[in-house]
Protein backbone atom coordinates (compact mmCIF):
# COMPACT_ATOMS: atom_id res chain seq x y z
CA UNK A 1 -93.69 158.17 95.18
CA UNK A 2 -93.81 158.21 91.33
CA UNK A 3 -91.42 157.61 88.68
CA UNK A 4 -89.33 159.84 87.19
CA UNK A 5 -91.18 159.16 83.56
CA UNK A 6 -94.87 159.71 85.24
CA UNK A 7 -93.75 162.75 86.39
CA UNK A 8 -92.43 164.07 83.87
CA UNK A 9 -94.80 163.13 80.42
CA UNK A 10 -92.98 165.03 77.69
CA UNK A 11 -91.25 168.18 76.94
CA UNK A 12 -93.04 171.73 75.73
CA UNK A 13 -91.50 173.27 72.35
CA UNK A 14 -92.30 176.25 71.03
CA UNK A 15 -90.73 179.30 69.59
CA UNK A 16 -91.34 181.21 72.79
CA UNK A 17 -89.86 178.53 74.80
CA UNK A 18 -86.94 178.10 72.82
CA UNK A 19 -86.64 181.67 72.81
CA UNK A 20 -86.54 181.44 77.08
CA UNK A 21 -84.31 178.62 76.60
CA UNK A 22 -81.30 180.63 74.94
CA UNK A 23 -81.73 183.85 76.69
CA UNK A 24 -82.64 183.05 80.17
CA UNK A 25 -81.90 178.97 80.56
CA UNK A 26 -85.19 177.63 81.10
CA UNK A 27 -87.32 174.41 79.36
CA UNK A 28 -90.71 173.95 79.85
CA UNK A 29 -92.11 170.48 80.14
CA UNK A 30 -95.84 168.99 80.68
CA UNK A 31 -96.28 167.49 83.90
CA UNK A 32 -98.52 165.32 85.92
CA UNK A 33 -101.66 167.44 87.52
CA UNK A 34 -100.37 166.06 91.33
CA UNK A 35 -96.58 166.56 90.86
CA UNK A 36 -95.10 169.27 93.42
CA UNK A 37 -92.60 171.33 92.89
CA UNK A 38 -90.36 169.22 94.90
CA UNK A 39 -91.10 165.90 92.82
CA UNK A 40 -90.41 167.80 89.30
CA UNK A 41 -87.14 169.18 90.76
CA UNK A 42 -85.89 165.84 91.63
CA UNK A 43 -87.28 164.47 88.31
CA UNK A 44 -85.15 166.79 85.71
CA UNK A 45 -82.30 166.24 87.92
CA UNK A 46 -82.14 162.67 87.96
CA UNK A 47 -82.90 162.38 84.49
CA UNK A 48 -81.50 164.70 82.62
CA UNK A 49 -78.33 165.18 85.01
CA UNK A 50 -78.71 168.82 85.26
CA UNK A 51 -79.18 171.14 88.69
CA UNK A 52 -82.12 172.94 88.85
CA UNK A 53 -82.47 176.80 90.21
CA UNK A 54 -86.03 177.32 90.09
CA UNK A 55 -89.59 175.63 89.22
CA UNK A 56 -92.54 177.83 88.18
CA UNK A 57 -95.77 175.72 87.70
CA UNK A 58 -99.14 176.16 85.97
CA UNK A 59 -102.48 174.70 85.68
CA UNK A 60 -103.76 174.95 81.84
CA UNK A 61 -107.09 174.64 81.46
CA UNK A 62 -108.36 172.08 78.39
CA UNK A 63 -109.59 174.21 75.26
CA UNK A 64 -113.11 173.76 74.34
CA UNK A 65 -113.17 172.23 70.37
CA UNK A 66 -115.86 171.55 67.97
CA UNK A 67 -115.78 168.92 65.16
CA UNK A 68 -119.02 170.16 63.39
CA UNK A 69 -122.24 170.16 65.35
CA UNK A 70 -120.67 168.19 68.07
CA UNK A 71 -118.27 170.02 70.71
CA UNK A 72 -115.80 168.85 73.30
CA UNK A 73 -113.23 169.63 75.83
CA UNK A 74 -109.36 168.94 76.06
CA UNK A 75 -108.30 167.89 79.10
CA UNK A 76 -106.71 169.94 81.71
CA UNK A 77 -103.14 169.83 82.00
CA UNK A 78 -100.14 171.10 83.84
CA UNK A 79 -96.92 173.50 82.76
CA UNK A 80 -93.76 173.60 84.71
CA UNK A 81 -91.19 175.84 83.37
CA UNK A 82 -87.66 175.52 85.40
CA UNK A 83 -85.20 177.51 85.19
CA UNK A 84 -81.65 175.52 84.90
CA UNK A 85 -78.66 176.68 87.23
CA UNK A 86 -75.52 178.35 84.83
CA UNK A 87 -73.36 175.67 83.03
CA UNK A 88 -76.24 173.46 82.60
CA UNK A 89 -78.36 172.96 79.58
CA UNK A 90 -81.10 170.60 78.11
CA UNK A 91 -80.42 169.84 74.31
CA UNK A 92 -83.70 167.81 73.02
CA UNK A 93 -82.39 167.52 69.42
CA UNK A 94 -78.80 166.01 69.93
CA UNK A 95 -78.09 165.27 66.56
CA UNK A 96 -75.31 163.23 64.58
């Protein structure tokens, strides 16, 4: 089984995120292509102490990009957003 930090590789923040995350409680974060639901559950849990209602997961495909005559490809990626239970919340920019 993986660790909790190759599971999870970074959090997802955008306005429409943020938006989700005051009105309805969810984050978003950027996961590893094999995680399950099950392993990403566990994940936040552990390490950001929260409990976790639901898990919704996505497979993004790469964008295609050009840099002059010469094109490439991003590389595929994965979205979960989950949906934190009531009481809980995920603050990424504690501050002083």
């Amino acid at each position: 089984m993986k660790a909790n930090r190759e599971i999870i590789i970074r959090p997802i923040i955008t306005e429409k995120i943020s938006g989700l995350q005051e009105t309805e409680n969810k984050v978003a974060f950027m996961v590893d292509k094999d995680a399950n639901k099950i392993e990403i559950r566990k994940a936040i849990e552990e390490r950001f102490e929260v409990k976790v209602k639901k898990v919704a997961t996505m497979n993004m495909a790469g964008k295609v990009k050009r840099q002059g005559r010469f094109q490439g490809r991003r590389a595929h990626w994965k979205k979960a957003i989950v949906t934190l239970r009531e009481g809980f919340t995920i603050d990424f920019f504690e501050g002083n």
